[in-house]
PDB file of N, CA and C in Angstrom:
ATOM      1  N   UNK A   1       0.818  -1.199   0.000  1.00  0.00           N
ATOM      2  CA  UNK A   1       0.000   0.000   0.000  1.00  0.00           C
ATOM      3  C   UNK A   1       0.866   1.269   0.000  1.00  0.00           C
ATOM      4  N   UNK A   2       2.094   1.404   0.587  1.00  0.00           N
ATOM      5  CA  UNK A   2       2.758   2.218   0.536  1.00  0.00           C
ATOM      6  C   UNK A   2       3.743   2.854  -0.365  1.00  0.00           C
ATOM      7  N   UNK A   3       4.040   1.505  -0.988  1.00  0.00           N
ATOM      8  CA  UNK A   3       4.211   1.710  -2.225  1.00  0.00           C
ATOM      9  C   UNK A   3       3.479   2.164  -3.460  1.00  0.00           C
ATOM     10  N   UNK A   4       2.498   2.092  -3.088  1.00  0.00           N
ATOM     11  CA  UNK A   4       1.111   2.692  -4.129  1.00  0.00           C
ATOM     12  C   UNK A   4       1.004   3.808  -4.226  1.00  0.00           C
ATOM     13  N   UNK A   5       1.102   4.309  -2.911  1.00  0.00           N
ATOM     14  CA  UNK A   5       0.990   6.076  -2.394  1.00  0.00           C
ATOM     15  C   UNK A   5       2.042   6.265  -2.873  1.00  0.00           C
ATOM     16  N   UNK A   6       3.231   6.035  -2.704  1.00  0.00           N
ATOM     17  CA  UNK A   6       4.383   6.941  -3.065  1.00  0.00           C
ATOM     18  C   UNK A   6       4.523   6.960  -4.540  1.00  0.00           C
ATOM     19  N   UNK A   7       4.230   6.101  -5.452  1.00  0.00           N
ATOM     20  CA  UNK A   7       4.102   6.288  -6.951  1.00  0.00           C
ATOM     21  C   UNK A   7       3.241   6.802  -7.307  1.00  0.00           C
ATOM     22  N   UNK A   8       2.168   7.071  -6.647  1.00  0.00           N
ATOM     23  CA  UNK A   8       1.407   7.972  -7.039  1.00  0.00           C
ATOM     24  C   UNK A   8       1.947   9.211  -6.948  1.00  0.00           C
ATOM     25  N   UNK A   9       2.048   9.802  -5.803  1.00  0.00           N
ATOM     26  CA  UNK A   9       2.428  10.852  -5.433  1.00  0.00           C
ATOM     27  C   UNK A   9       3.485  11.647  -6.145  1.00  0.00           C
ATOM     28  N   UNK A  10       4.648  10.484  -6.486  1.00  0.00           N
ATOM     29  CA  UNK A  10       5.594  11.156  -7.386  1.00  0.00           C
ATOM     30  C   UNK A  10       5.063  10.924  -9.141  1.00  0.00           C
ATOM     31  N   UNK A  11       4.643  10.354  -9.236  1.00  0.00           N
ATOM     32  CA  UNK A  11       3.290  10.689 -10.060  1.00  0.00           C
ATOM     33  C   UNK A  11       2.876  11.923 -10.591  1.00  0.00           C
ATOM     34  N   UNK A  12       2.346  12.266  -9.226  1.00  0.00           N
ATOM     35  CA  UNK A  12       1.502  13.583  -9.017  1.00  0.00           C
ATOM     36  C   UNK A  12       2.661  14.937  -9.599  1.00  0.00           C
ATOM     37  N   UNK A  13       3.541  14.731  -8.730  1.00  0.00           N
ATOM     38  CA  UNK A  13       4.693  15.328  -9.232  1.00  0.00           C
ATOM     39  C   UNK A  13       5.314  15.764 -10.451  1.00  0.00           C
ATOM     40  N   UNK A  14       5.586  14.790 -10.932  1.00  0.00           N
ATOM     41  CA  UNK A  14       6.037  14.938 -12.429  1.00  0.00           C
ATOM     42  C   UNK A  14       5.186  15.380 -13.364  1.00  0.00           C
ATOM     43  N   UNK A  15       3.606  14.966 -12.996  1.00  0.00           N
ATOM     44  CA  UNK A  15       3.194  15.356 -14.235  1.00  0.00           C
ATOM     45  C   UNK A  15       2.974  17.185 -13.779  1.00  0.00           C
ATOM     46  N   UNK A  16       2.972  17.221 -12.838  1.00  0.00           N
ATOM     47  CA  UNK A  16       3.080  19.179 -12.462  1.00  0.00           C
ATOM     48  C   UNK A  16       4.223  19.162 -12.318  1.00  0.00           C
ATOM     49  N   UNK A  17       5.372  19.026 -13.331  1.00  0.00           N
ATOM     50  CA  UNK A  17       6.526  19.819 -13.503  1.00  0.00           C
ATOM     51  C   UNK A  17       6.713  19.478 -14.961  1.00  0.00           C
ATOM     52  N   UNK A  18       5.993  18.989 -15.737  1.00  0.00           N
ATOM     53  CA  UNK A  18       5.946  18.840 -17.409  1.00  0.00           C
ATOM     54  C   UNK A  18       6.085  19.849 -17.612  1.00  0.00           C
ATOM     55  N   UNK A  19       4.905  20.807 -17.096  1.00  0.00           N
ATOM     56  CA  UNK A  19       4.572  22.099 -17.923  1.00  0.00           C
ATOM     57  C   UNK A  19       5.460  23.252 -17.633  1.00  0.00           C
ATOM     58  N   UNK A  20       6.567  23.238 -16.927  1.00  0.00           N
ATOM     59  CA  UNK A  20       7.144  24.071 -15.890  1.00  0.00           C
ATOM     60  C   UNK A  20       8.322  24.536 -16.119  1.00  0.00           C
ATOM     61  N   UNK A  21       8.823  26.065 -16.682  1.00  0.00           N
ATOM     62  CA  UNK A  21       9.950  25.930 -16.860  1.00  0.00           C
ATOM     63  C   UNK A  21      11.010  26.519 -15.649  1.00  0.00           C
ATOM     64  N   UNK A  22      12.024  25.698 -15.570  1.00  0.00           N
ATOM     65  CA  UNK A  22      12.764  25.524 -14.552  1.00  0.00           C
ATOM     66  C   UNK A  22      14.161  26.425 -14.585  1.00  0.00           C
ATOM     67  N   UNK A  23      14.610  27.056 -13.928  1.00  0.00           N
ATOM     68  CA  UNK A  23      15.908  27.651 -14.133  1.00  0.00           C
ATOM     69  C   UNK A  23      16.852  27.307 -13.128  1.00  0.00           C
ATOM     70  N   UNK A  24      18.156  26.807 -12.870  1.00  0.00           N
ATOM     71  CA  UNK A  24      18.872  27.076 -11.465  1.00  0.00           C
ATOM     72  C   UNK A  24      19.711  28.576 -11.752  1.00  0.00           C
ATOM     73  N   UNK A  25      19.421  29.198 -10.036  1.00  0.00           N
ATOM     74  CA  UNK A  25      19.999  30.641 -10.278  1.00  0.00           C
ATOM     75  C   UNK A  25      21.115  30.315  -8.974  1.00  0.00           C
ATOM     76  N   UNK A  26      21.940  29.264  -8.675  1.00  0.00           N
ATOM     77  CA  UNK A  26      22.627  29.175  -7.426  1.00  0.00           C
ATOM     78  C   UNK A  26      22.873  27.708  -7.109  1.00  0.00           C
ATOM     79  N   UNK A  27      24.365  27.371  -7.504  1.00  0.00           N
ATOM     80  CA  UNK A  27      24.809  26.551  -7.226  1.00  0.00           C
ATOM     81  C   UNK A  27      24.747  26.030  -5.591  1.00  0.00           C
ATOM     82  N   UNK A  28      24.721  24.353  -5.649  1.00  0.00           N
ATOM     83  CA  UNK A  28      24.450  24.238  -3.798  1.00  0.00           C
ATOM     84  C   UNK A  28      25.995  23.543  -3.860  1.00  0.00           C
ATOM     85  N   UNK A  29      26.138  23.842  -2.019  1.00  0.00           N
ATOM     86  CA  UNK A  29      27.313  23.326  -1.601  1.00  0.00           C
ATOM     87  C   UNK A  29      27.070  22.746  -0.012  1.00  0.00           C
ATOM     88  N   UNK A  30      27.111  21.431  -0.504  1.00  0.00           N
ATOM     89  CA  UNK A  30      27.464  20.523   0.950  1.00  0.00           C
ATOM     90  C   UNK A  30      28.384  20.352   1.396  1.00  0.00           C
ATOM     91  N   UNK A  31      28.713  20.264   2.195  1.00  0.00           N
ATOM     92  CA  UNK A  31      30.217  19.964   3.415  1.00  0.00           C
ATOM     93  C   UNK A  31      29.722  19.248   4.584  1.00  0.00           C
ATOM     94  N   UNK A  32      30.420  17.817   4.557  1.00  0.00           N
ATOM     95  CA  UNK A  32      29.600  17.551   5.315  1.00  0.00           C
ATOM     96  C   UNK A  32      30.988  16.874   6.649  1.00  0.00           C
ATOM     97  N   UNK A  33      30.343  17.119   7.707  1.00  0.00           N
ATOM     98  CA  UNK A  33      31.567  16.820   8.745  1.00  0.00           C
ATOM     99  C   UNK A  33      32.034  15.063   8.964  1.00  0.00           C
ATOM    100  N   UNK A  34      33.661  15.632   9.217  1.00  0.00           N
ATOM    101  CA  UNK A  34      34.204  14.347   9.144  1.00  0.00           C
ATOM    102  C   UNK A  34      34.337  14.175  10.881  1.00  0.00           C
ATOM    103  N   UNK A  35      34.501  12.865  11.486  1.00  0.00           N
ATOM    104  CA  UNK A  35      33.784  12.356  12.216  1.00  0.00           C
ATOM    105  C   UNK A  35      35.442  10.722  12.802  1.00  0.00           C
ATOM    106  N   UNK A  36      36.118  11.173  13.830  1.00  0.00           N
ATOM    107  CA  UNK A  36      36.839   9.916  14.240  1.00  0.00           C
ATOM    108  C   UNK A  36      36.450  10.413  15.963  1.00  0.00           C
ATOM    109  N   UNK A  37      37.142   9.812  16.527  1.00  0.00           N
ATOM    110  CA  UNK A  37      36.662   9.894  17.892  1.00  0.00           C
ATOM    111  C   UNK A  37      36.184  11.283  18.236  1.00  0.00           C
ATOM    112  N   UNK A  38      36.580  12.626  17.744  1.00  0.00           N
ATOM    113  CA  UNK A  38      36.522  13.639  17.981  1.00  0.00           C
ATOM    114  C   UNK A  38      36.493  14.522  16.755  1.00  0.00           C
ATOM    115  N   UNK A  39      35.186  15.491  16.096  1.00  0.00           N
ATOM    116  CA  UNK A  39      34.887  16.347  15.603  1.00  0.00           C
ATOM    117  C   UNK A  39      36.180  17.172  15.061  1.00  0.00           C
ATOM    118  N   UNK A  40      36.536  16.672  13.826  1.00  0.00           N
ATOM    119  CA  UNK A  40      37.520  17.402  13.001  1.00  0.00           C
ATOM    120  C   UNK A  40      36.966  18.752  12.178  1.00  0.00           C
ATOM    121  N   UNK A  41      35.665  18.384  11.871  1.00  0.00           N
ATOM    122  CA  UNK A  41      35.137  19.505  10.825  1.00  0.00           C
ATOM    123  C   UNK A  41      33.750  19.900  10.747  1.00  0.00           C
ATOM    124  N   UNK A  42      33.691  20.819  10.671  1.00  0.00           N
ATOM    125  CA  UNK A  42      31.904  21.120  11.143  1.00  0.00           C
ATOM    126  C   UNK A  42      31.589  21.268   9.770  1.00  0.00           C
ATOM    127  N   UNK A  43      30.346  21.502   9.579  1.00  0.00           N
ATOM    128  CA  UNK A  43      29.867  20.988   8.572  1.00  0.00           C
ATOM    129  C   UNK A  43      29.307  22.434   7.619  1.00  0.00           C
ATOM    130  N   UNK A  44      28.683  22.436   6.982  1.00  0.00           N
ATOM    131  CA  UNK A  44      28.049  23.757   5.924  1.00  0.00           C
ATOM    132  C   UNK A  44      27.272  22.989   4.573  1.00  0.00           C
ATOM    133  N   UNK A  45      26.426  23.607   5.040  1.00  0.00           N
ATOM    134  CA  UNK A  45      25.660  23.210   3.704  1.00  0.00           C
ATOM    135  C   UNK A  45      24.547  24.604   2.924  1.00  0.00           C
ATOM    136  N   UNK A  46      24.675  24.668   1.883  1.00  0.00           N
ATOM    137  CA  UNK A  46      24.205  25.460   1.054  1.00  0.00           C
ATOM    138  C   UNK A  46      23.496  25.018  -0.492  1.00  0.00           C
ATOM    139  N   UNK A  47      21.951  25.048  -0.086  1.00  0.00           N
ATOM    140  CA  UNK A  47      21.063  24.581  -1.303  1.00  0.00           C
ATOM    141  C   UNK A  47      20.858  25.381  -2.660  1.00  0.00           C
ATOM    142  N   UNK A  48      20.582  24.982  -3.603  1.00  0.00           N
ATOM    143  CA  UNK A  48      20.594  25.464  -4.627  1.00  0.00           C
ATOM    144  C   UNK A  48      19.468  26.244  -4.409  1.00  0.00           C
ATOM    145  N   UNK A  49      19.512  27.143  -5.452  1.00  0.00           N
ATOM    146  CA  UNK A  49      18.287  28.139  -5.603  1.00  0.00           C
ATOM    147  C   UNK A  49      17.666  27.987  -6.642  1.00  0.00           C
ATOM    148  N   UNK A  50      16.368  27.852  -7.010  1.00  0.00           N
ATOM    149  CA  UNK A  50      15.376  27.547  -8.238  1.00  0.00           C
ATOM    150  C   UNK A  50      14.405  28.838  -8.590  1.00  0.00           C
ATOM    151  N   UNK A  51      14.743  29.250  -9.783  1.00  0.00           N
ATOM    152  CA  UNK A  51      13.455  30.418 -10.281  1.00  0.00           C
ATOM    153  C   UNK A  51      12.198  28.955 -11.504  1.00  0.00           C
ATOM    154  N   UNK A  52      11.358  29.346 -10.950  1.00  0.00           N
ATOM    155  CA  UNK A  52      10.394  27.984 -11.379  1.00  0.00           C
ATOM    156  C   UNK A  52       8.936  29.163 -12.314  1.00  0.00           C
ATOM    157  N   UNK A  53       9.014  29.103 -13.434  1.00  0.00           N
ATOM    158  CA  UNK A  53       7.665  29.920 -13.943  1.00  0.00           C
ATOM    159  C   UNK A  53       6.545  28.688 -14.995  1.00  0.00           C
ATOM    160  N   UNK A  54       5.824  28.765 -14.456  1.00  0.00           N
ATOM    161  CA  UNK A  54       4.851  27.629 -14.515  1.00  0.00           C
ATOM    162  C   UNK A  54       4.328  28.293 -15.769  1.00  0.00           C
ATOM    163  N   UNK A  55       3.495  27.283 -16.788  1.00  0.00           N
ATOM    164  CA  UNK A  55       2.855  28.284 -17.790  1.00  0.00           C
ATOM    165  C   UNK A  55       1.563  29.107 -17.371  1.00  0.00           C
ATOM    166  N   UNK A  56       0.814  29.818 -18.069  1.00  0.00           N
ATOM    167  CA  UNK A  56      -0.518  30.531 -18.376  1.00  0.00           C
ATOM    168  C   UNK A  56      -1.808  29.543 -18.379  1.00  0.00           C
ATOM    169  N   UNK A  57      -2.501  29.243 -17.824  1.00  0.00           N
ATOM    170  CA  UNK A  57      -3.718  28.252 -18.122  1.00  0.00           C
ATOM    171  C   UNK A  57      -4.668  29.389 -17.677  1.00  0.00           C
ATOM    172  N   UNK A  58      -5.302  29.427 -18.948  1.00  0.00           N
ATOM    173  CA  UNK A  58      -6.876  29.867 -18.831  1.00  0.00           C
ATOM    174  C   UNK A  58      -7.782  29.060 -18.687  1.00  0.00           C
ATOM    175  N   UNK A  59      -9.194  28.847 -18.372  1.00  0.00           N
ATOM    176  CA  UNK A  59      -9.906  27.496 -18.076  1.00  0.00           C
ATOM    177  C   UNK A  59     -11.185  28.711 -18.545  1.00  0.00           C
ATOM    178  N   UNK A  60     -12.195  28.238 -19.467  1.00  0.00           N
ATOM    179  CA  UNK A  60     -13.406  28.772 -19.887  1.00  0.00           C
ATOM    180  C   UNK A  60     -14.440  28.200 -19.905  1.00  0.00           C
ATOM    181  N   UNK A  61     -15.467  28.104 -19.718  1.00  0.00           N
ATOM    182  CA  UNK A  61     -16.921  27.216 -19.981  1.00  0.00           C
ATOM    183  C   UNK A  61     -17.563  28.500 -21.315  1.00  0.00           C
ATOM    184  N   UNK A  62     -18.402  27.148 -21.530  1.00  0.00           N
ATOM    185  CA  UNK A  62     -20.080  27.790 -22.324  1.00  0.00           C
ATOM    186  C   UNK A  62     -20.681  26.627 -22.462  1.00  0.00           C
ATOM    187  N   UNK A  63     -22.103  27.366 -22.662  1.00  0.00           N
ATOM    188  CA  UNK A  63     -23.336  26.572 -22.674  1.00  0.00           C
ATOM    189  C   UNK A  63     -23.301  26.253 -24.167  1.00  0.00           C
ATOM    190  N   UNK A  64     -23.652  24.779 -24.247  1.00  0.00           N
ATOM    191  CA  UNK A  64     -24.243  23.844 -25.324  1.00  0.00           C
ATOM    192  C   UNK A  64     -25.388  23.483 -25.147  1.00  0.00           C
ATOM    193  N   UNK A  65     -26.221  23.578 -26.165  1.00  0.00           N
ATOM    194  CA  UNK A  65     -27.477  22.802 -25.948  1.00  0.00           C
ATOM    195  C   UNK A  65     -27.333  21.036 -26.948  1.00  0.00           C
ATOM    196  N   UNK A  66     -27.331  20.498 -26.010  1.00  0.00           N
ATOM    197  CA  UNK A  66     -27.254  18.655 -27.052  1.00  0.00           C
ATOM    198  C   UNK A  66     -28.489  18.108 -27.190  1.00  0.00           C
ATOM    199  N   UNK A  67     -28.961  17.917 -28.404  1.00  0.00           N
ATOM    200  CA  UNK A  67     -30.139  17.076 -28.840  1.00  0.00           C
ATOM    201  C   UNK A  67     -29.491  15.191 -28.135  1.00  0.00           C
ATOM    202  N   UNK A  68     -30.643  14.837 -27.501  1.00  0.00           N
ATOM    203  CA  UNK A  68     -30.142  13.611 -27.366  1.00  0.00           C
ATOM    204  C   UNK A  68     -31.392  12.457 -28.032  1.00  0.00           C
ATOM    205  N   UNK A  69     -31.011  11.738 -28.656  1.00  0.00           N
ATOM    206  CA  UNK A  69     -31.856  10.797 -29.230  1.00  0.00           C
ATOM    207  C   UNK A  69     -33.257   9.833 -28.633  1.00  0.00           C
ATOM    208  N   UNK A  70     -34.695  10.315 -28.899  1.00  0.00           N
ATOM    209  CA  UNK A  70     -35.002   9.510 -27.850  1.00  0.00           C
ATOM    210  C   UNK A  70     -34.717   7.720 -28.188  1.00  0.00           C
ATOM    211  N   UNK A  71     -34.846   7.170 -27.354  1.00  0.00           N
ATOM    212  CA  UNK A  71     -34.751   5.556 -27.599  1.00  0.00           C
ATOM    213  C   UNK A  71     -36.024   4.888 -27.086  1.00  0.00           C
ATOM    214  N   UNK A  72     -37.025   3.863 -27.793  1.00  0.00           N
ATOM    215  CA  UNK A  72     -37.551   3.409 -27.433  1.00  0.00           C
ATOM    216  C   UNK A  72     -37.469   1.739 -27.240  1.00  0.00           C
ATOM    217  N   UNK A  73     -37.648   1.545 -25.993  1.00  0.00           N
ATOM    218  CA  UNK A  73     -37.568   0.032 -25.861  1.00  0.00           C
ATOM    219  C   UNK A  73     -38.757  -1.296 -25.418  1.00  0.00           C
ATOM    220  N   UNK A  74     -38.842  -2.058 -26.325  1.00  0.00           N
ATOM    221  CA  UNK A  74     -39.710  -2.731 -25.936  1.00  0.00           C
ATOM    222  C   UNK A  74     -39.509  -4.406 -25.372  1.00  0.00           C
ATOM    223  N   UNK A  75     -40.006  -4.485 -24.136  1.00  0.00           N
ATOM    224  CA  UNK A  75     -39.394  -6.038 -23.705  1.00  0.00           C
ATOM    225  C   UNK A  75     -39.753  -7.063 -24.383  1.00  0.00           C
ATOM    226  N   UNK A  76     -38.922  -8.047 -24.074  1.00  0.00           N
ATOM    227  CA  UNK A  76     -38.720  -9.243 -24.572  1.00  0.00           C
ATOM    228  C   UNK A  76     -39.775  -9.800 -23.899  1.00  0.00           C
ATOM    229  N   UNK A  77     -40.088 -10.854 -25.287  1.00  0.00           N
ATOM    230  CA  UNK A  77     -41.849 -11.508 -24.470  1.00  0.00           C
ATOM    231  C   UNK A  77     -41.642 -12.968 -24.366  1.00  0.00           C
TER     232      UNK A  77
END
């Protein structure tokens, strides 16, 4: 089941970043601390930066009028 959710979800994801155009404005930098009996190096980390501009969607209705066919049925005897 959990596996279900999570493919969905990233799923969900991808298909809202199809439309999406993506820029990086900022390189990231990890440092990550080294570690023997005693703390040699502390650590720093610095994430990238994303300018993200999604497209334009307009969404419109109107009224149709649909002829629908009548059907007549007669049972089986």
């Amino acid at each position: 089941m959990k596996n279900i959710l999570a493919i969905g979800l990233v799923s969900i994801g991808l298909v809202g970043l199809v439309g999406c155009d993506v820029k990086k404005t900022q390189e990231g930098n990890v440092t990550l601390p080294k570690y023997e009996v005693e703390k040699t190096q502390s650590g720093d980390v610095t994430l990238p930066k994303y300018d993200v501009k999604t497209p334009d969607v307009n969404v419109t209705t109107e009224k149709k009028v649909i002829e629908v066919p009548k059907v007549e049925v007669t049972p089986a005897k």
